[in-house]
Protein backbone atom coordinates (compact mmCIF):
# COMPACT_ATOMS: atom_id res chain seq x y z
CA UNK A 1 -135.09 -37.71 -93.25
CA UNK A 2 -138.09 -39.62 -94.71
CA UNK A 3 -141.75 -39.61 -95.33
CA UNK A 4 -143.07 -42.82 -93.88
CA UNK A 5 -146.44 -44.39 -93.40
CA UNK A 6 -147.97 -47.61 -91.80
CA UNK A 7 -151.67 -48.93 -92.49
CA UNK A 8 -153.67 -51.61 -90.80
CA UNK A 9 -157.63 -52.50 -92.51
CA UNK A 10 -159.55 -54.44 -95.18
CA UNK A 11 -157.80 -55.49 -97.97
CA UNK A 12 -156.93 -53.09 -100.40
CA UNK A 13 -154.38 -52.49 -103.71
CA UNK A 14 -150.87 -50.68 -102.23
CA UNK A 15 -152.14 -47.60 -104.47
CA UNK A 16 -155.10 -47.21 -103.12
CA UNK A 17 -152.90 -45.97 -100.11
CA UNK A 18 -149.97 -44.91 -101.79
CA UNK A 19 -150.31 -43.46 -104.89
CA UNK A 20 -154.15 -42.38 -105.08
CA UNK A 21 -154.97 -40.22 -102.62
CA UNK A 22 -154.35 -36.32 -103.46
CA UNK A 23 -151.41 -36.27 -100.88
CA UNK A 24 -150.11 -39.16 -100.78
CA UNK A 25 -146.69 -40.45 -100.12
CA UNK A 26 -145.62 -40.61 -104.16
CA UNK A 27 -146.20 -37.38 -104.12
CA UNK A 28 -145.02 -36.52 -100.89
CA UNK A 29 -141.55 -37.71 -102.53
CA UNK A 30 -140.96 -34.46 -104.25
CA UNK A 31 -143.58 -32.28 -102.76
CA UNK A 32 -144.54 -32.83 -99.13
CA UNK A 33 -146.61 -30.68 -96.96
CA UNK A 34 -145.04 -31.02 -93.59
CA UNK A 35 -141.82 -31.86 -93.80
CA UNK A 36 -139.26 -30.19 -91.38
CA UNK A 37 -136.01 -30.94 -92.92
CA UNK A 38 -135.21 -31.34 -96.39
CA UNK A 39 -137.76 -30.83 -99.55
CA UNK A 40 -137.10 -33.69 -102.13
CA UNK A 41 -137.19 -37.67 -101.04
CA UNK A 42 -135.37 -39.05 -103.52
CA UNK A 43 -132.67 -41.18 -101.98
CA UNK A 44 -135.06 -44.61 -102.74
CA UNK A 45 -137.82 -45.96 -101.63
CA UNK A 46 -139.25 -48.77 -100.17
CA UNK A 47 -142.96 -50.77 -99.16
CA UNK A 48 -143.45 -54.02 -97.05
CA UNK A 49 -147.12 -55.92 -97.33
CA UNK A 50 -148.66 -58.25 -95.74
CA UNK A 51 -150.94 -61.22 -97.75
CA UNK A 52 -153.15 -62.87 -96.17
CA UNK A 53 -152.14 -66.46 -94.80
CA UNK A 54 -148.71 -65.40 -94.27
CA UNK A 55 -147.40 -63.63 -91.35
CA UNK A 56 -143.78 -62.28 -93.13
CA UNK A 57 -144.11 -59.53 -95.45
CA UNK A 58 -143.20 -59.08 -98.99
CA UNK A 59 -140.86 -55.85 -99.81
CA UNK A 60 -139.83 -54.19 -102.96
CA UNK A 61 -136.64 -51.50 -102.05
CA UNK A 62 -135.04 -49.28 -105.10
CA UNK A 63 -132.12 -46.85 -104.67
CA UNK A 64 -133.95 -44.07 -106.61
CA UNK A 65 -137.34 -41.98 -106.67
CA UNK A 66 -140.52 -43.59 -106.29
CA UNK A 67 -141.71 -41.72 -109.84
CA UNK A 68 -138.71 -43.31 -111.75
CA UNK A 69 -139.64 -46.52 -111.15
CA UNK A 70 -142.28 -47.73 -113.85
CA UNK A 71 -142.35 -51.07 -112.03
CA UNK A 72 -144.07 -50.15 -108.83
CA UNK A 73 -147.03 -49.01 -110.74
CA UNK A 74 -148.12 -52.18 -111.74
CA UNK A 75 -146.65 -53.60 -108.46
CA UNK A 76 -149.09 -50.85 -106.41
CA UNK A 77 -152.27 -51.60 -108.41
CA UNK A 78 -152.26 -55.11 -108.40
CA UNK A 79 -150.95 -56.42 -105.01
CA UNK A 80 -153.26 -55.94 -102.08
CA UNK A 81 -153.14 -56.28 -98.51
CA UNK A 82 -154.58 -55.53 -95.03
CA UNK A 83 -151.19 -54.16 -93.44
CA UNK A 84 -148.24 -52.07 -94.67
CA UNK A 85 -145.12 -49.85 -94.18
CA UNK A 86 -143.92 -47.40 -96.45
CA UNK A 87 -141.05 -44.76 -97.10
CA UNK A 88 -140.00 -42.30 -99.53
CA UNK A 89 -135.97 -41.38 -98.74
CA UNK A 90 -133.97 -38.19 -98.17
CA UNK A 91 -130.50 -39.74 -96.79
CA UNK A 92 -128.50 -38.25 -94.19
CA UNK A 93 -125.92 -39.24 -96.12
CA UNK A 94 -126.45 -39.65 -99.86
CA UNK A 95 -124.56 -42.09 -101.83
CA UNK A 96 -124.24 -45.48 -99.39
CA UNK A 97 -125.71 -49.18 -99.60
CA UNK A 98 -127.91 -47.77 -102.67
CA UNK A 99 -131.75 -50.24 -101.49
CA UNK A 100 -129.91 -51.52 -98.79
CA UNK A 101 -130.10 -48.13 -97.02
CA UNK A 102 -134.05 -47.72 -97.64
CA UNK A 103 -136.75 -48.59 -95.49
CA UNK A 104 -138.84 -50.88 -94.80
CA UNK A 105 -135.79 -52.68 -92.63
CA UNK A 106 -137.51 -55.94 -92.32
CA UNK A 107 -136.72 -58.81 -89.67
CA UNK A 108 -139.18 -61.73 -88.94
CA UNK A 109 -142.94 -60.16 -89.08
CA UNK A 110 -141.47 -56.86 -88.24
CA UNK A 111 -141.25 -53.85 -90.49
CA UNK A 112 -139.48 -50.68 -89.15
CA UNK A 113 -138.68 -47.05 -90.51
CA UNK A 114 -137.12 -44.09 -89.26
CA UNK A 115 -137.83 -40.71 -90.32
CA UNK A 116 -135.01 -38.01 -88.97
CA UNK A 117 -131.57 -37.93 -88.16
CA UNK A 118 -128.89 -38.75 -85.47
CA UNK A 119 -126.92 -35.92 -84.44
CA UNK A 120 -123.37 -36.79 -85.07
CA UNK A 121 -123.47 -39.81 -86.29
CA UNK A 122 -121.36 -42.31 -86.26
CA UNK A 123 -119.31 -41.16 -83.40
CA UNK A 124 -122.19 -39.86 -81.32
CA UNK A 125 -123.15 -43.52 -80.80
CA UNK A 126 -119.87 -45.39 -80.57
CA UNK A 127 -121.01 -46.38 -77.28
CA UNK A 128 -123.43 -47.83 -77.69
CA UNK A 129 -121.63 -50.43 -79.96
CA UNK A 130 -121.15 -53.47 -77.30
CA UNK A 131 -124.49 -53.64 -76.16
CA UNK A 132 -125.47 -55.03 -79.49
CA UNK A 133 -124.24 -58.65 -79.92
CA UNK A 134 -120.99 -58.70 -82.70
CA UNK A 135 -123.15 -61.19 -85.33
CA UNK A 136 -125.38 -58.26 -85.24
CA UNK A 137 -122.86 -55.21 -85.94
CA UNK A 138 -121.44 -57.63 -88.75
CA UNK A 139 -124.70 -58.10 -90.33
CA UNK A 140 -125.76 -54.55 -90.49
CA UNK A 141 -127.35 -54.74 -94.16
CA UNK A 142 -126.69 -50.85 -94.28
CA UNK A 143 -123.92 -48.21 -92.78
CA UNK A 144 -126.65 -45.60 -92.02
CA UNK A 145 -127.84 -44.16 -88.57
CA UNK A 146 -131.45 -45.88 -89.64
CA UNK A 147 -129.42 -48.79 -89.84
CA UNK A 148 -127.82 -48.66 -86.30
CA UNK A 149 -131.44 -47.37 -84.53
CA UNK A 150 -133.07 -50.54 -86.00
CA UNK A 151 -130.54 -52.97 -84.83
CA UNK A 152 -130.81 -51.73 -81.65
CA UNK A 153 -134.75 -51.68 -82.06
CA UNK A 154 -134.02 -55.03 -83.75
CA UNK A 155 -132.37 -56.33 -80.32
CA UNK A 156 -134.68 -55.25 -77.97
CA UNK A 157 -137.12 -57.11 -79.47
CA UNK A 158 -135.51 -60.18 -79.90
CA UNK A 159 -135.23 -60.50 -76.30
CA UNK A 160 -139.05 -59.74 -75.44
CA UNK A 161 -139.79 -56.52 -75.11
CA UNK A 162 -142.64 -55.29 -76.27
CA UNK A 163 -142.75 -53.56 -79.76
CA UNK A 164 -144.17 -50.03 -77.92
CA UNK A 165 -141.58 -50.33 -75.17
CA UNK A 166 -138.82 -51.31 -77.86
CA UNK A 167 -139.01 -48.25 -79.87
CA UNK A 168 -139.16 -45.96 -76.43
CA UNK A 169 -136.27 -47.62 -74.76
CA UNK A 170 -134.41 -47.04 -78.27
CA UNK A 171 -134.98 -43.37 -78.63
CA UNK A 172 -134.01 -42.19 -75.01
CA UNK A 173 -131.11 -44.09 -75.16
CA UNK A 174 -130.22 -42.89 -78.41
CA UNK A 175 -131.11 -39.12 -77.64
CA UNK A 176 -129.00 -39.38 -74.39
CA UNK A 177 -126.19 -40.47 -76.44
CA UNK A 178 -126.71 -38.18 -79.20
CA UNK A 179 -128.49 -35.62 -78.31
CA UNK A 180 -130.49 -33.02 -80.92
CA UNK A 181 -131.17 -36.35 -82.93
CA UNK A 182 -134.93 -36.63 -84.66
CA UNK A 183 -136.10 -40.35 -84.36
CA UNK A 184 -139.35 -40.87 -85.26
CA UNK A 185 -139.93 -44.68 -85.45
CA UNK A 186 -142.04 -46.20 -87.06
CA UNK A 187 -142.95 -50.33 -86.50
CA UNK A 188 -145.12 -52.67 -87.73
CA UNK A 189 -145.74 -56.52 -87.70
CA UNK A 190 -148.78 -56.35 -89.58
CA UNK A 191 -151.44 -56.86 -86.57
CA UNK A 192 -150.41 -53.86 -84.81
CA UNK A 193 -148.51 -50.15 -85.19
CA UNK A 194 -145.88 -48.49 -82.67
CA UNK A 195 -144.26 -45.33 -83.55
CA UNK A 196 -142.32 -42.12 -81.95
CA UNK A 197 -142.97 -38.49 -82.52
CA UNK A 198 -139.72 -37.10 -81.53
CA UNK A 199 -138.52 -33.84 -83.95
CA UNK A 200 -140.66 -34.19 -86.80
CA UNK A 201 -143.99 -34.75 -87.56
CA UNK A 202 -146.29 -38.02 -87.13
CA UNK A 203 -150.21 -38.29 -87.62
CA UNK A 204 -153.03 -40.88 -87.34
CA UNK A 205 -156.66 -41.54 -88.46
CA UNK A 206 -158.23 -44.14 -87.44
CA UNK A 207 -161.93 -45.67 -87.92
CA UNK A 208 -161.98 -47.64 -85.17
CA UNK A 209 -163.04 -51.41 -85.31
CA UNK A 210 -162.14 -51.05 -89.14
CA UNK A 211 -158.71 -49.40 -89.92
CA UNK A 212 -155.69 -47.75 -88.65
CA UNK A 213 -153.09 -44.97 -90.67
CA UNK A 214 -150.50 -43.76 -89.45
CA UNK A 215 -147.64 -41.53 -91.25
CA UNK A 216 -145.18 -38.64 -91.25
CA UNK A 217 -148.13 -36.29 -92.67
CA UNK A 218 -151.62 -36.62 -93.81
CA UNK A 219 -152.30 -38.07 -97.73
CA UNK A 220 -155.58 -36.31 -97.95
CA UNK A 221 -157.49 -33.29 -95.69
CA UNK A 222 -159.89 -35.59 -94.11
CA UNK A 223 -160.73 -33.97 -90.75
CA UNK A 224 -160.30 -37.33 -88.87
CA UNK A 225 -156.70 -37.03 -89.06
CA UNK A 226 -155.12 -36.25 -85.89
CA UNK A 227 -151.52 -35.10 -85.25
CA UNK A 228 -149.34 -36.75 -82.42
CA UNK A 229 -147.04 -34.66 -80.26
CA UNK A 230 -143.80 -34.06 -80.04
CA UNK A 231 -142.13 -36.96 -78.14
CA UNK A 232 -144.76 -39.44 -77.69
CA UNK A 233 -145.16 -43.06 -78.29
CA UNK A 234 -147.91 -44.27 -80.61
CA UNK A 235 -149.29 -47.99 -80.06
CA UNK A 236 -152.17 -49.05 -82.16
CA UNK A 237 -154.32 -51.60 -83.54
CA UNK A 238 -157.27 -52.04 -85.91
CA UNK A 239 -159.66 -50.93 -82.92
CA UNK A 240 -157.74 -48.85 -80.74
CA UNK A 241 -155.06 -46.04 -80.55
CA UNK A 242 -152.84 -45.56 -77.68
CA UNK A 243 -150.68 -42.08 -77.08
CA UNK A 244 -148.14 -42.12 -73.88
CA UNK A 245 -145.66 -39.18 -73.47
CA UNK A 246 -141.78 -39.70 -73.47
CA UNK A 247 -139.58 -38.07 -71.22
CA UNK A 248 -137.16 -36.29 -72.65
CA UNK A 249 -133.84 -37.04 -71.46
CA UNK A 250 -132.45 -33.45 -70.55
CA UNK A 251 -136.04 -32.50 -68.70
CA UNK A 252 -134.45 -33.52 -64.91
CA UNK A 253 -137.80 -31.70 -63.86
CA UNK A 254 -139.81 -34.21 -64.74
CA UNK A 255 -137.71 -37.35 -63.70
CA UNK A 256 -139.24 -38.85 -60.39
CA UNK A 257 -140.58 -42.13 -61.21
CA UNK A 258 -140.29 -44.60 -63.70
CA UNK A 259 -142.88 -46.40 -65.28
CA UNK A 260 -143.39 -48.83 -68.46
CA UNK A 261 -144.60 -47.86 -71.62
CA UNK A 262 -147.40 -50.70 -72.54
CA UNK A 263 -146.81 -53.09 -74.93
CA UNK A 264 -149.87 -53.70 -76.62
CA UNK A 265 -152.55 -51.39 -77.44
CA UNK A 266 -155.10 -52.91 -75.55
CA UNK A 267 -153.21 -53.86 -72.59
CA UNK A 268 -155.35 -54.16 -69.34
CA UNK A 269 -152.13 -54.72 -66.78
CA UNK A 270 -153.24 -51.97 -63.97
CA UNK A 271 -149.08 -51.47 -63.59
CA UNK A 272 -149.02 -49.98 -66.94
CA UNK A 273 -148.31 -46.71 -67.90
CA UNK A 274 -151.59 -44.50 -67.94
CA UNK A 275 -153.54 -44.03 -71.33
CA UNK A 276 -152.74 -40.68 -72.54
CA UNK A 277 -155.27 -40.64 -75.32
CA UNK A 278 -157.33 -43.47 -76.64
CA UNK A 279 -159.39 -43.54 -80.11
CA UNK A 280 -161.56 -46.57 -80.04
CA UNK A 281 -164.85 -48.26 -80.99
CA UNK A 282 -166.26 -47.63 -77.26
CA UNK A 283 -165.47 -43.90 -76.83
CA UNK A 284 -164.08 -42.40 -80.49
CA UNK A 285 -162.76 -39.31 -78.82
CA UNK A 286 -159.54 -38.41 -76.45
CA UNK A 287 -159.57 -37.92 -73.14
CA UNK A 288 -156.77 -36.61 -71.29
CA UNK A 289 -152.96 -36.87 -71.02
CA UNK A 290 -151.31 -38.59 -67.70
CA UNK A 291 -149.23 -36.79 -65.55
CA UNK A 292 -146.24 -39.41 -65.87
CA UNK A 293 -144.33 -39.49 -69.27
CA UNK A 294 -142.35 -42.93 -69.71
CA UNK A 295 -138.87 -42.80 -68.30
């Protein structure tokens, strides 16, 4: 369990979107609004940034409360940048890997998060072990569930898929294998955003053609905030913001086709899935979901 939150826009200092606004995920770290499970994030904490010039982002990770740590307040109001990923920590399992356990996991350009829970972990996912190569199960730079979801995020990825269709691939196969698990993703490699609504909460605002937020729960009561639902994909950009359903794996009902999830947010390929909702420059206003979830 986590608060989480991933911004793409102009320049500006890490407190201006961490620590300033009235809700925002400091304070979120002891007193959240919308948080399902658990009330205090105080497990560590973690941000990734992106400077401009360099594609592979900075991170600072500490094993204890955002508040106690009189370093990141210099660190948030004097480094700036135009794309981030944050979390605030409630563990599954207190008392493990210390930093190594919080978020931002970082890889490459990549920055990933996971807000929730797998439902009996570790042996809910024991089989899913070999289809991750053994380098990468030995490397594991935490024991967590978060840990395990990102490698096999992590994998995906390495062999081309998509960031989008990486995270949605990840979380049915995890909630097959475990199921009652809350996996709400969240992925970033500092151009654009995916993330999963799937058991807790996730919300966006956007001002299309400028900036892009999105995070566990709002950091101020602007009315452009918009919440996702419950298991959906989020892909976005600076200018654009994609929502495609997920098919749950338990809803038989539902399963007659399958179809790909898109891999960038302003994909054009006609064999895509549909657009469930877009918020962009040209149109600034939903339009309606598809009938077909991704499989």
């Amino acid at each position: 369990m986590c608060r989480h939150l991933a911004f793409l826009g102009p320049e500006e200092p890490l407190g201006g979107l961490l620590v300033d606004p009235p809700h925002s995920l400091y304070r979120q770290s002891w007193a959240p609004r919308r948080q399902r499970y658990g009330t205090v994030n105080a497990d560590g904490f973690g941000v990734g940034w992106y400077a401009q010039g360099d594609p592979v982002p900075g991170r600072y990770r500490r094993a204890g409360p955002i508040w106690g740590d009189q370093n990141f307040a210099d660190l948030a109001r004097v480094v700036r940048t135009t794309g981030l990923l944050a979390a605030v920590r409630d563990a599954t399992l207190p008392g493990a890997d210390a930093e190594a356990a919080a978020a931002p996991f970082a890889s490459g350009t990549w920055l990933f998060s996971h807000n929730g829970a797998v439902a009996g972990w570790p042996h809910s996912l024991a089989s899913l072990v070999p289809s991750l190569p053994p380098a990468e199960l030995l490397s594991l730079e935490a024991r967590s569930d978060s840990a395990f979801v990102w490698a096999l995020v992590l994998n995906r990825l390495r062999g081309g898929t998509g960031e989008g269709q990486a995270l949605a691939d990840t979380v049915l196969e995890v909630a097959r294998a475990a199921p009652g698990s809350r996996l709400s993703l969240l992925l970033t490699n500092g151009e654009t955003i995916a993330a999963t609504a799937w058991g807790d909460t996730l919300w966006y605002r956007s001002e299309p053609g400028r900036r892009t937020v999105v995070a566990s729960e709002p950091y101020d009561d602007d009315p452009q905030w918009q919440e996702v639902p419950d298991r959906t994909l989020l892909t976005a950009s600076r200018t654009d913001v994609l929502l495609t359903p997920l098919k749950d794996p338990d809803d038989k009902a539902t399963d007659t086709t399958d179809t790909d999830a898109t891999d960038t947010p302003d994909s054009t390929d006609p064999t895509d899935t549909p657009v469930p909702r877009r918020h962009s420059a040209s149109d600034g206003k939903a339009s309606a979901p598809p009938k077909e979830p991704i499989a």
